[in-house]
PDB file of N, CA and C in Angstrom:
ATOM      1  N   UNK A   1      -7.951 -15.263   0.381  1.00  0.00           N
ATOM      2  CA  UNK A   1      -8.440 -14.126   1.137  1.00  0.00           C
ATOM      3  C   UNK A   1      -7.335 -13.071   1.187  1.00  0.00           C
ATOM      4  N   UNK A   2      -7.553 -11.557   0.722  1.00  0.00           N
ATOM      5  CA  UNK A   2      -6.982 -10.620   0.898  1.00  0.00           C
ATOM      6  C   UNK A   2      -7.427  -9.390   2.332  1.00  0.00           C
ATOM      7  N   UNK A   3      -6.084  -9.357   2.298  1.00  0.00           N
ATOM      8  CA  UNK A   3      -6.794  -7.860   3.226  1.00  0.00           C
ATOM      9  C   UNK A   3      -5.936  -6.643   2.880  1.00  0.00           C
ATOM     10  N   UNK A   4      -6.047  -6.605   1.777  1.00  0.00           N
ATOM     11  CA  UNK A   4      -4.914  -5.391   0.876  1.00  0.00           C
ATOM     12  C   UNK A   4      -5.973  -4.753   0.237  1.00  0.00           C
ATOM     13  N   UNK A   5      -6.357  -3.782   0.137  1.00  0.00           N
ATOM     14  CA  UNK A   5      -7.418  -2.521  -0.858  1.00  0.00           C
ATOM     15  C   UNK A   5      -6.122  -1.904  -2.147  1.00  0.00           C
ATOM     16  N   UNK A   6      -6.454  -1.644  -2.965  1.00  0.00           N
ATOM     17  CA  UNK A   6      -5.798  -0.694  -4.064  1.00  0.00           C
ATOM     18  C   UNK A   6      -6.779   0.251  -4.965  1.00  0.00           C
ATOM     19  N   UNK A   7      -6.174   1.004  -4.665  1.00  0.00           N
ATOM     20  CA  UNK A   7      -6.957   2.209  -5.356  1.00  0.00           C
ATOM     21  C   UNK A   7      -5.889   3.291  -6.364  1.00  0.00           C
ATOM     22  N   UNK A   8      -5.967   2.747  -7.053  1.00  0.00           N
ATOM     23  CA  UNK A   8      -4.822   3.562  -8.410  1.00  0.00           C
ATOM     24  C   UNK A   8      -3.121   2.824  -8.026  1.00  0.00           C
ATOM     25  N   UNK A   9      -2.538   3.868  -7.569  1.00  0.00           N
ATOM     26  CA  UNK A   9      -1.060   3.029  -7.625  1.00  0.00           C
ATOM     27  C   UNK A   9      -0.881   3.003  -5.893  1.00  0.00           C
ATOM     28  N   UNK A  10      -1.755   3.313  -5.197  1.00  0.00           N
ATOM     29  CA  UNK A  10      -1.864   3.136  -3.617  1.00  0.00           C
ATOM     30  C   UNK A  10      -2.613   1.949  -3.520  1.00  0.00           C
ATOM     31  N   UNK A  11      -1.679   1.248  -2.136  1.00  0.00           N
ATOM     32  CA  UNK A  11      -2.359   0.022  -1.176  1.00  0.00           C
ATOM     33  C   UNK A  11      -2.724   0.383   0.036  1.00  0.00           C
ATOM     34  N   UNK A  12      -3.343  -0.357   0.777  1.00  0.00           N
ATOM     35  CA  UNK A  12      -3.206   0.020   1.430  1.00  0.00           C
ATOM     36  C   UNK A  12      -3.804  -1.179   2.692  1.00  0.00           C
ATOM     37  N   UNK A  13      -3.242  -2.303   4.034  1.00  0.00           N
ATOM     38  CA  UNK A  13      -3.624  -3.179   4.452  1.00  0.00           C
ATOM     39  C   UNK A  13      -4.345  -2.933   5.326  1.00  0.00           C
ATOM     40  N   UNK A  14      -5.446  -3.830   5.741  1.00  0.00           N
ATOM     41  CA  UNK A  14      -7.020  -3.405   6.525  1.00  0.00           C
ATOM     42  C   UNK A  14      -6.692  -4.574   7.362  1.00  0.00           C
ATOM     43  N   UNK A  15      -7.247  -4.280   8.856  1.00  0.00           N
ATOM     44  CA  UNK A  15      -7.132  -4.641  10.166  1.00  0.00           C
ATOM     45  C   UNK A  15      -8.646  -4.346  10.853  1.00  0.00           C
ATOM     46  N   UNK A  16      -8.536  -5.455  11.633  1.00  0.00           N
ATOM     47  CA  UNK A  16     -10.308  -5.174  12.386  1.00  0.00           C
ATOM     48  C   UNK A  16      -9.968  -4.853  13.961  1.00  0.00           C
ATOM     49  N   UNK A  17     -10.276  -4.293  14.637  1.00  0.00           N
ATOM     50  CA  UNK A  17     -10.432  -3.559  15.948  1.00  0.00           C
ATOM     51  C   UNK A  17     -11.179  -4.888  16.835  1.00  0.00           C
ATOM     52  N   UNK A  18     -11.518  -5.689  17.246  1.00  0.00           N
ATOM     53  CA  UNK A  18     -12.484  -6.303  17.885  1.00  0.00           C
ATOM     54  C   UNK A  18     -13.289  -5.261  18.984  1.00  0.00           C
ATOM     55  N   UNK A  19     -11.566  -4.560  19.782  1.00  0.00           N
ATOM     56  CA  UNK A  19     -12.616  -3.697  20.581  1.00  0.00           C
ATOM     57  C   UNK A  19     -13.422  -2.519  20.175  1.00  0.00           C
ATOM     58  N   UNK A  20     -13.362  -2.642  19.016  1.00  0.00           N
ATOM     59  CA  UNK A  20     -13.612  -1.179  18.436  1.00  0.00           C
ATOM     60  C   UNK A  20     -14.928  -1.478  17.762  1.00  0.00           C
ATOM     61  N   UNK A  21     -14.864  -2.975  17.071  1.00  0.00           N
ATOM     62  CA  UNK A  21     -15.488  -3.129  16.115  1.00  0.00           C
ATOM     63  C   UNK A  21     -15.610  -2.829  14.846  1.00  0.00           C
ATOM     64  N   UNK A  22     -14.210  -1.927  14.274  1.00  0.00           N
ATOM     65  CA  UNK A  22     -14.269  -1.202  13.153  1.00  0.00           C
ATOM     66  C   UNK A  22     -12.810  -1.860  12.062  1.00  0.00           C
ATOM     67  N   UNK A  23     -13.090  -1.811  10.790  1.00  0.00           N
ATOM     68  CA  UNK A  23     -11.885  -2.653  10.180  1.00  0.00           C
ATOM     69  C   UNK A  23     -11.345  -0.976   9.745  1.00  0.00           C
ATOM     70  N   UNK A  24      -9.743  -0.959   9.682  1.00  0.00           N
ATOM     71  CA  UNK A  24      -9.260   0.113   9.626  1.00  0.00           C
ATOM     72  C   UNK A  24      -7.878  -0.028   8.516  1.00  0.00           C
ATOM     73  N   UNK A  25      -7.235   1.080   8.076  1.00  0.00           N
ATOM     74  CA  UNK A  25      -5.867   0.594   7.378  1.00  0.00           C
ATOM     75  C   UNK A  25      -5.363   2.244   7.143  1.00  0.00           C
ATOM     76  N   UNK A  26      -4.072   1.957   6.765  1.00  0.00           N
ATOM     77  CA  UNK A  26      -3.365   3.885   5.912  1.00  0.00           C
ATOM     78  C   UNK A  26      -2.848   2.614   4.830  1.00  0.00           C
ATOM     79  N   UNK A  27      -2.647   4.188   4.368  1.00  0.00           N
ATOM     80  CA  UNK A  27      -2.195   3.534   3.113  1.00  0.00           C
ATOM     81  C   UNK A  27      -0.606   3.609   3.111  1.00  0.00           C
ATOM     82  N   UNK A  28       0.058   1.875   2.213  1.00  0.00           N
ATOM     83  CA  UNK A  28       1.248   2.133   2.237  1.00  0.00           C
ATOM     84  C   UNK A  28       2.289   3.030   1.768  1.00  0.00           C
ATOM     85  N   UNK A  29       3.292   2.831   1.902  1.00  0.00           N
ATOM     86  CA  UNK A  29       4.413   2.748   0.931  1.00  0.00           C
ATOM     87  C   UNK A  29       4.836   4.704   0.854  1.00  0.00           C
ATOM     88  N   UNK A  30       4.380   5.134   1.743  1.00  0.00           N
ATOM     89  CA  UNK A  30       4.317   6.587   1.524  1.00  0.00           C
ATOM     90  C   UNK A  30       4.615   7.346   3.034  1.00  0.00           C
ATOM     91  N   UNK A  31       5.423   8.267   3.234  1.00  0.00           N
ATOM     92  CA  UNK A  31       5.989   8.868   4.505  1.00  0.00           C
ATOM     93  C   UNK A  31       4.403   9.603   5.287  1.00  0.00           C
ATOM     94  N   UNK A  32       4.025  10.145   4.617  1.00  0.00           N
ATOM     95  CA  UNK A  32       2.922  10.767   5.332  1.00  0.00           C
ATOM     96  C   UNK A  32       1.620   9.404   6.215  1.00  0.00           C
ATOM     97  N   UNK A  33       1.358   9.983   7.577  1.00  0.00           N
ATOM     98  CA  UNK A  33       0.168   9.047   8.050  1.00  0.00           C
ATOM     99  C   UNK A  33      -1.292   9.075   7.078  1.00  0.00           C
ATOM    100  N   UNK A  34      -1.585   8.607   6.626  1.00  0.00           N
ATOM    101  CA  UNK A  34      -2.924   8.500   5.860  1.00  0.00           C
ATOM    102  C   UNK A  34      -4.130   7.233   6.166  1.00  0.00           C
ATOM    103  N   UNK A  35      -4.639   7.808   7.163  1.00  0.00           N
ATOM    104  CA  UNK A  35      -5.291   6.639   7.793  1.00  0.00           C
ATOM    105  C   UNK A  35      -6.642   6.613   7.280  1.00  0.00           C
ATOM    106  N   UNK A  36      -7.985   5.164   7.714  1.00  0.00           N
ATOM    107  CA  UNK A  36      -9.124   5.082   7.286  1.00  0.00           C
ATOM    108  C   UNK A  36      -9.356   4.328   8.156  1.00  0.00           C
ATOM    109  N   UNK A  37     -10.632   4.492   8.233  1.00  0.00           N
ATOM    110  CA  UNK A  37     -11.671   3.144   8.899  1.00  0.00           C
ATOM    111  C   UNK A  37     -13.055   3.205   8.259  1.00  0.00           C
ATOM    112  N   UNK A  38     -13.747   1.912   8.721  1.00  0.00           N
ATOM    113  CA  UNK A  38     -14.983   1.689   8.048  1.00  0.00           C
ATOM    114  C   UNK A  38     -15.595   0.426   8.779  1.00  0.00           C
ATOM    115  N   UNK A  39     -16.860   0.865   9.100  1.00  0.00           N
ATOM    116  CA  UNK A  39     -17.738  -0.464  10.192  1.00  0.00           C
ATOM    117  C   UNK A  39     -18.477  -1.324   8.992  1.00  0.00           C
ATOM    118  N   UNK A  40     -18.359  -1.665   7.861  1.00  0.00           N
ATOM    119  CA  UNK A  40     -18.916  -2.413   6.909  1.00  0.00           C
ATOM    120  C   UNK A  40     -17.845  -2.637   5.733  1.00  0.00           C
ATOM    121  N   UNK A  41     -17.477  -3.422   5.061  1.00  0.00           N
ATOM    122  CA  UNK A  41     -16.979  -3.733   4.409  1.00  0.00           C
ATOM    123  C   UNK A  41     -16.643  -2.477   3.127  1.00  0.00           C
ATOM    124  N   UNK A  42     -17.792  -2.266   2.283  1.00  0.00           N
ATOM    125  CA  UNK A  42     -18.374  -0.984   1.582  1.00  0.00           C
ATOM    126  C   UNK A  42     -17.913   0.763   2.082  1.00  0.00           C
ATOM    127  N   UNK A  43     -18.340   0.273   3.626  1.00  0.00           N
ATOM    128  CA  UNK A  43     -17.877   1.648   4.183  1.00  0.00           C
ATOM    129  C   UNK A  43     -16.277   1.863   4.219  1.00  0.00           C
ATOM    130  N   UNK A  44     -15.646   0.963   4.485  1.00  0.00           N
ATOM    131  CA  UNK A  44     -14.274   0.947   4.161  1.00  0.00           C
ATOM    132  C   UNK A  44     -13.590   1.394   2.939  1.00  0.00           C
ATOM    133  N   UNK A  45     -14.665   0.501   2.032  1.00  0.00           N
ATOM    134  CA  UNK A  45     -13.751   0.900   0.989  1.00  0.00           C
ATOM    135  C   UNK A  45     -13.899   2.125   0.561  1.00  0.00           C
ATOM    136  N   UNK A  46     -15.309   2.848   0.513  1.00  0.00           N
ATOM    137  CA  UNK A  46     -15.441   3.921   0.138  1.00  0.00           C
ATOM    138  C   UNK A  46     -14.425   5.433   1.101  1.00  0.00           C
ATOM    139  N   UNK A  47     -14.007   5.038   2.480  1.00  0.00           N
ATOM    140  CA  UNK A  47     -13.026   5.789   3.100  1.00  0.00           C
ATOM    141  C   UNK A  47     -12.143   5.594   2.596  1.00  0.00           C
ATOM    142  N   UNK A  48     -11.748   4.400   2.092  1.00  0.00           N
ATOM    143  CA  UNK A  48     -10.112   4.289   1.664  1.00  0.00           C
ATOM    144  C   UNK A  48      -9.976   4.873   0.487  1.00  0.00           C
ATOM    145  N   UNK A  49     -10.835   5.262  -0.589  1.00  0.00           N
ATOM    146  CA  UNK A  49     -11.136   5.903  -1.926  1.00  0.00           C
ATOM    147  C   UNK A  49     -11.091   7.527  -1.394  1.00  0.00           C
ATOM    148  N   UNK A  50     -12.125   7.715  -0.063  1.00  0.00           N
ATOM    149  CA  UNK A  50     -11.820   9.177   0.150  1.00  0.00           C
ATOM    150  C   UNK A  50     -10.315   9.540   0.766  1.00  0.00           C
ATOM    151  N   UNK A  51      -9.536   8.723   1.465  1.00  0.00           N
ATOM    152  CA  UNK A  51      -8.791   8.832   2.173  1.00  0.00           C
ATOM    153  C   UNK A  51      -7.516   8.958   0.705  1.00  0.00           C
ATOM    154  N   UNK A  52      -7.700   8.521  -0.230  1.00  0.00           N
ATOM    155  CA  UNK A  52      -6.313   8.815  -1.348  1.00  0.00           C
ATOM    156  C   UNK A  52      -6.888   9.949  -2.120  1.00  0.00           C
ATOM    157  N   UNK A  53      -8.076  10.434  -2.422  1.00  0.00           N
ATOM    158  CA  UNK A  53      -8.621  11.702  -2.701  1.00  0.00           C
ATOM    159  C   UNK A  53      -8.191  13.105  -2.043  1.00  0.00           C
ATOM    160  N   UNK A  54      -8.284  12.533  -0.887  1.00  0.00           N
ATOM    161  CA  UNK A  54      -7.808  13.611   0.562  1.00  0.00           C
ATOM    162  C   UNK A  54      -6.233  13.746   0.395  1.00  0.00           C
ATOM    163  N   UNK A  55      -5.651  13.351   0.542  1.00  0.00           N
ATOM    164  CA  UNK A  55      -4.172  12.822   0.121  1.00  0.00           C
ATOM    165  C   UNK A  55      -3.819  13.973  -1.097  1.00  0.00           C
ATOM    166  N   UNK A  56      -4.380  13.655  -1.874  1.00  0.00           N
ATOM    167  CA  UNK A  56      -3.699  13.977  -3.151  1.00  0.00           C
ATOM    168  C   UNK A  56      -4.240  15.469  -3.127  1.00  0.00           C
ATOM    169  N   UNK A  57      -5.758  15.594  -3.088  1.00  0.00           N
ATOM    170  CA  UNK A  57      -5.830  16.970  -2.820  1.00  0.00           C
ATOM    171  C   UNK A  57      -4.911  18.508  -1.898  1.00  0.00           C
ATOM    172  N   UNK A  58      -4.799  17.507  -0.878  1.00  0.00           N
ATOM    173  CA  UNK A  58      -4.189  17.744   0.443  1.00  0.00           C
ATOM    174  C   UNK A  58      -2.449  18.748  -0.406  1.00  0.00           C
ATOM    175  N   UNK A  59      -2.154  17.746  -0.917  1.00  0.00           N
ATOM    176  CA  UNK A  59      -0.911  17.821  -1.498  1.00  0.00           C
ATOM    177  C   UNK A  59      -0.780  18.871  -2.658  1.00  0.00           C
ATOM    178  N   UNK A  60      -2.069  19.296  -3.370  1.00  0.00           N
ATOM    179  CA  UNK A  60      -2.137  20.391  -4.526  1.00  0.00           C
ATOM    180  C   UNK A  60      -2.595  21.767  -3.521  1.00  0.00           C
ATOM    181  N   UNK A  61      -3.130  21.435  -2.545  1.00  0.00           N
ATOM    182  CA  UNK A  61      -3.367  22.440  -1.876  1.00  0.00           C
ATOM    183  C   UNK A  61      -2.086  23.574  -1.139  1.00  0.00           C
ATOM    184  N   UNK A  62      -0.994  22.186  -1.133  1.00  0.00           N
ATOM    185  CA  UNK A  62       0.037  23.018  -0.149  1.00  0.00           C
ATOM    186  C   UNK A  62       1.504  22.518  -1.172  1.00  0.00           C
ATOM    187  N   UNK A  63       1.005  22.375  -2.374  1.00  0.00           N
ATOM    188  CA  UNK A  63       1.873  22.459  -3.022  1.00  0.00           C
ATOM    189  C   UNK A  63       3.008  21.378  -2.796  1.00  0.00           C
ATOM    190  N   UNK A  64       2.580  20.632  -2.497  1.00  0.00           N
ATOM    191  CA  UNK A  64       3.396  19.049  -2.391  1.00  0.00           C
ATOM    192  C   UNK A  64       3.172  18.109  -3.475  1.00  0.00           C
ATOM    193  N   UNK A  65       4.672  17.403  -3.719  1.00  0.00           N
ATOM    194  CA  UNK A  65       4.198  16.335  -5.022  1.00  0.00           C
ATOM    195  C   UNK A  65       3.666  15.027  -4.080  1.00  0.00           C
ATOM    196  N   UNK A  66       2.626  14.642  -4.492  1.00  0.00           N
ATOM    197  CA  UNK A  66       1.869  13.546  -4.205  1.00  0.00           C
ATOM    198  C   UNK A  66       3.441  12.569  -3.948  1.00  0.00           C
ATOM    199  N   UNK A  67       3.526  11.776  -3.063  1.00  0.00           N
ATOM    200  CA  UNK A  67       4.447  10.633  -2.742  1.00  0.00           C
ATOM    201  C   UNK A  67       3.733   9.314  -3.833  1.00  0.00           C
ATOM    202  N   UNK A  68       4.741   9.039  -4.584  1.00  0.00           N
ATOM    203  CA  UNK A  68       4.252   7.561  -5.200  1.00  0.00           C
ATOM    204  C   UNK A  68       4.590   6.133  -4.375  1.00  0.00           C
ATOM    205  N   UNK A  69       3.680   5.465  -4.293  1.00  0.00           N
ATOM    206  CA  UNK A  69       3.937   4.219  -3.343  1.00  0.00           C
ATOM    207  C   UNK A  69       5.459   3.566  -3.550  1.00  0.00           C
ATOM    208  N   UNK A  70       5.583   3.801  -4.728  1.00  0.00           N
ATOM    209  CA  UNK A  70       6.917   2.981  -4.852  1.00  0.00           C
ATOM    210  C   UNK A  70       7.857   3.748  -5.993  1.00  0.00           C
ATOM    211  N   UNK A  71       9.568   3.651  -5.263  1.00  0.00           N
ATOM    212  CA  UNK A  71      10.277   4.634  -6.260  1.00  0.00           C
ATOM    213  C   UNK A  71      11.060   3.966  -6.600  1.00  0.00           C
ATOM    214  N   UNK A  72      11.163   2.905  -6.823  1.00  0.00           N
ATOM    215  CA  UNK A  72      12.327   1.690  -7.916  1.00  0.00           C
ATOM    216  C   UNK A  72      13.322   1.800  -7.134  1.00  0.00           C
ATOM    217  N   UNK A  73      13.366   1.802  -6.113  1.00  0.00           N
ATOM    218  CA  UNK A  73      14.864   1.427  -5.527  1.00  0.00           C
ATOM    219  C   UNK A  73      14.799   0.853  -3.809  1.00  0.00           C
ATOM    220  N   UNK A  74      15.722   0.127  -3.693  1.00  0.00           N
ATOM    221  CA  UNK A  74      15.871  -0.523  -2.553  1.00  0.00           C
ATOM    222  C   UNK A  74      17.082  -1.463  -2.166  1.00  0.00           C
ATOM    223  N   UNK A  75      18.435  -0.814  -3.004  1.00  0.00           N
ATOM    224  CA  UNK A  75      19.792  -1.353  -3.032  1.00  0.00           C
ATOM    225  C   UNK A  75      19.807  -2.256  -4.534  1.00  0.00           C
ATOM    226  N   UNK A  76      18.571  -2.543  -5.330  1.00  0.00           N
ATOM    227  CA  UNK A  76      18.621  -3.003  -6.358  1.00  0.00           C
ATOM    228  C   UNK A  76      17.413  -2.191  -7.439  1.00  0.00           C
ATOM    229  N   UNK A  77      18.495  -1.575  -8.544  1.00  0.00           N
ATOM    230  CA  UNK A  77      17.459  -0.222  -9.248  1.00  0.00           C
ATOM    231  C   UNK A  77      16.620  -1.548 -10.305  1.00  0.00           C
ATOM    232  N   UNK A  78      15.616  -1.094 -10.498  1.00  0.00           N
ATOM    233  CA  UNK A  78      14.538  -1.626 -11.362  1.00  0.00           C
ATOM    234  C   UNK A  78      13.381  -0.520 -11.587  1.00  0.00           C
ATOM    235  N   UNK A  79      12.684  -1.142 -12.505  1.00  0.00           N
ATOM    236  CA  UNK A  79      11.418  -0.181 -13.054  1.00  0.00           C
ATOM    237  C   UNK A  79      10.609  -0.344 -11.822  1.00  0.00           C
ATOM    238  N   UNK A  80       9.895   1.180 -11.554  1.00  0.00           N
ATOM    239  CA  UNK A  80       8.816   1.141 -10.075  1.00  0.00           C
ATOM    240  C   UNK A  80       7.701   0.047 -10.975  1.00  0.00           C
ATOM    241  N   UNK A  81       7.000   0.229 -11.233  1.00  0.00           N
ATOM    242  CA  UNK A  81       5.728  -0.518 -11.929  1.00  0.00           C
ATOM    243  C   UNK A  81       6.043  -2.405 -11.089  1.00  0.00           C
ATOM    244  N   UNK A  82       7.918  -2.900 -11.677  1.00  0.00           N
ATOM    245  CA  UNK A  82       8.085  -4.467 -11.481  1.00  0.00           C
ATOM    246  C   UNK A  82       8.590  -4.440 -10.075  1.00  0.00           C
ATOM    247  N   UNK A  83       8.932  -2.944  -9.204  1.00  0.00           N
ATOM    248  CA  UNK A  83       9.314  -2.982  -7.603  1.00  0.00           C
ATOM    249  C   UNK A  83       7.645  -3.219  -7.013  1.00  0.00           C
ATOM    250  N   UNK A  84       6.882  -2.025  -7.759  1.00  0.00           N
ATOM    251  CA  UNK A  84       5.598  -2.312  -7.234  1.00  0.00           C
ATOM    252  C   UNK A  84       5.404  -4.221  -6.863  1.00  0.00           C
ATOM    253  N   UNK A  85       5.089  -4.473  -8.178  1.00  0.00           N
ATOM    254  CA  UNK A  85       4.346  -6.079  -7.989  1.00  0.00           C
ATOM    255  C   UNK A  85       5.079  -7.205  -7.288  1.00  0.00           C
ATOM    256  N   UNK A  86       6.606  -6.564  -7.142  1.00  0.00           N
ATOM    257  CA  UNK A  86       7.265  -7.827  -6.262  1.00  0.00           C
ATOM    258  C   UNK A  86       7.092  -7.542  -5.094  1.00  0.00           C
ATOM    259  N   UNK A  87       6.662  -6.210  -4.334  1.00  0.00           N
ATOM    260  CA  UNK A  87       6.302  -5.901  -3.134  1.00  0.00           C
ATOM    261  C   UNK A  87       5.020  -6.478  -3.010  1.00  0.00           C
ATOM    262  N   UNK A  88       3.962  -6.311  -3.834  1.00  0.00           N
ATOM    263  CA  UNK A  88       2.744  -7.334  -3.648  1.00  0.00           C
ATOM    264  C   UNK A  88       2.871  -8.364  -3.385  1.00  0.00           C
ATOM    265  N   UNK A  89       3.700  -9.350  -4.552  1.00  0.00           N
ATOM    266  CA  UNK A  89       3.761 -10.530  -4.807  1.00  0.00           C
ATOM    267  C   UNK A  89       4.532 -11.289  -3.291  1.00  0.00           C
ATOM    268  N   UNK A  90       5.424 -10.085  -2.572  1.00  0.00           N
ATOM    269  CA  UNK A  90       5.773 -11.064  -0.950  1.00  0.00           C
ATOM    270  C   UNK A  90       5.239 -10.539   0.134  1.00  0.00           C
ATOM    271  N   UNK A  91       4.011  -9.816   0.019  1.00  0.00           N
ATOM    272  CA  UNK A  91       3.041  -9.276   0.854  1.00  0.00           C
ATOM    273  C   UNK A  91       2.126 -10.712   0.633  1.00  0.00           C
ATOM    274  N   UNK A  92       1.930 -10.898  -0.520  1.00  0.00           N
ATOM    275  CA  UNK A  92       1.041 -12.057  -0.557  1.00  0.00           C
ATOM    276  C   UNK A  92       1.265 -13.194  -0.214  1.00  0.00           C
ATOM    277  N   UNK A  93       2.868 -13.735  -0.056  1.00  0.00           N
ATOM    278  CA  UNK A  93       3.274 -14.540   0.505  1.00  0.00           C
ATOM    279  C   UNK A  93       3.836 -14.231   1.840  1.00  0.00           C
ATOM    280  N   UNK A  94       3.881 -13.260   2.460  1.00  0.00           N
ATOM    281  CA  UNK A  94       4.143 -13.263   3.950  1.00  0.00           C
ATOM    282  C   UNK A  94       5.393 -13.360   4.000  1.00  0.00           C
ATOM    283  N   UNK A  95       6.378 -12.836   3.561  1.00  0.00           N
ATOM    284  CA  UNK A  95       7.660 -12.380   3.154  1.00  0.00           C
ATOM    285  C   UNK A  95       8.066 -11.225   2.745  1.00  0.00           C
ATOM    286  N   UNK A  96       9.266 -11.135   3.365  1.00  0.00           N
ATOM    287  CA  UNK A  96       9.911  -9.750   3.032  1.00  0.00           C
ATOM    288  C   UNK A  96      10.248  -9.736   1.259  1.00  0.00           C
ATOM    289  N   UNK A  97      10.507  -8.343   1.217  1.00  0.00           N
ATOM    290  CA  UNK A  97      10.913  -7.879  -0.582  1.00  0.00           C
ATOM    291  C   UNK A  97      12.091  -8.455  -1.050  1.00  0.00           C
ATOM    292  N   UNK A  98      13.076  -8.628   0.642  1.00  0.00           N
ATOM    293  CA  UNK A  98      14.414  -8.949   0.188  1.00  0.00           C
ATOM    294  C   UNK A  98      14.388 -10.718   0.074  1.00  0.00           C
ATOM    295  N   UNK A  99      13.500 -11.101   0.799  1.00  0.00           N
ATOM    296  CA  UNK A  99      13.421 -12.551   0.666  1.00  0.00           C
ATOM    297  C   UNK A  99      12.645 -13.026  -1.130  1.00  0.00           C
ATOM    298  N   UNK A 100      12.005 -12.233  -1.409  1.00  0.00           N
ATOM    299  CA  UNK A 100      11.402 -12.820  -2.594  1.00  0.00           C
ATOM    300  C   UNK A 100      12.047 -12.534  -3.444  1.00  0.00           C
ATOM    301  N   UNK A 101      13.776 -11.219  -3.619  1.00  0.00           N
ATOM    302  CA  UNK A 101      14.517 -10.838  -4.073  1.00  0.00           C
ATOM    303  C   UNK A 101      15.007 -12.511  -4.412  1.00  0.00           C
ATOM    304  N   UNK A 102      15.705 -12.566  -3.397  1.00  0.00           N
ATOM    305  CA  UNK A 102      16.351 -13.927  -3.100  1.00  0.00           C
ATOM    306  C   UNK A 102      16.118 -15.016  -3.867  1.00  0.00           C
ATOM    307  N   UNK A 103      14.885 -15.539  -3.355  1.00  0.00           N
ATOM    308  CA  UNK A 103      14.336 -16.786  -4.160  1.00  0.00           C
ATOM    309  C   UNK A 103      14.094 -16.307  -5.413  1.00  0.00           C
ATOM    310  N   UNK A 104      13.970 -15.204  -6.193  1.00  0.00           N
ATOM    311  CA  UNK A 104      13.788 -15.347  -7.796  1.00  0.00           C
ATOM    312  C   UNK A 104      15.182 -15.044  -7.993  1.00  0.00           C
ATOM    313  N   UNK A 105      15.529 -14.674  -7.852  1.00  0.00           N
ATOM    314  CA  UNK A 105      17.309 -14.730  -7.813  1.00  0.00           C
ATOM    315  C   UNK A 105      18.212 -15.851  -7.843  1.00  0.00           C
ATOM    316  N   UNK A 106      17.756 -16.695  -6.801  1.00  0.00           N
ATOM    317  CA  UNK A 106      18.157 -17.709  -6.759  1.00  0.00           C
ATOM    318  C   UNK A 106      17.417 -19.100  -8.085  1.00  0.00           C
ATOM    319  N   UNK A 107      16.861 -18.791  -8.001  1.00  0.00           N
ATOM    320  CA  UNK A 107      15.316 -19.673  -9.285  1.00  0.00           C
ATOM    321  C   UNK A 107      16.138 -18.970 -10.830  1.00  0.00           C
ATOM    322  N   UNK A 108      16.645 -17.905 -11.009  1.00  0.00           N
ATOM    323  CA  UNK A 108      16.813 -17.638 -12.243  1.00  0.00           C
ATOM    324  C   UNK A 108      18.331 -18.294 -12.341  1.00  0.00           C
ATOM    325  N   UNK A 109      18.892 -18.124 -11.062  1.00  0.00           N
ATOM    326  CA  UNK A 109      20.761 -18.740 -11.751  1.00  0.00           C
ATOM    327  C   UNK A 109      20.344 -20.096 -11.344  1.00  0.00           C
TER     328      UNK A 109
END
């Protein structure tokens, strides 16, 4: 079971309200607030699709470069694309970036 959405090179993690009743998320990895919600599964996703549309538009409008989720650095330089998937890969395990740093670090020597 996930509760991560991706839509191009944006994530973004979804949360349910009980009191609200509504599952909600922004999207990561990016300085600006970019929030969504959605009372159906479908409806979500289709906000979270408008919500990086909005974003990016937002950003040609006022002449801003779109923020990319991830910029290859974090005290250790690598290609964004392999920072991207190791940030997934300890999102998916419920661990920090620097901990999954670690253990493949440690696994390769």
């Amino acid at each position: 079971m996930s509760n991560m959405l991706q839509h191009g090179p944006y994530t973004a993690r979804v949360e349910y309200s009980a009191e609200d009743r509504v599952f909600f998320g922004k999207i990561d990895d990016i300085t600006d607030l970019v929030s969504f919600e959605g009372t159906t599964v479908e409806e979500l996703e289709r906000a979270f699709t408008e919500a990086v549309a909005d974003y990016q538009e937002l950003c040609v409008a006022t002449g801003k470069v779109p923020e990319k989720p991830f910029k290859g650095s974090f005290n250790v330089r690598m290609h964004p694309d392999l920072h991207r998937r190791a940030a997934l890969a300890s999102r998916a395990r419920n661990m920090s970036l620097n901990q999954l740093v670690v253990e493949a670090v440690h696994q390769f020597v």
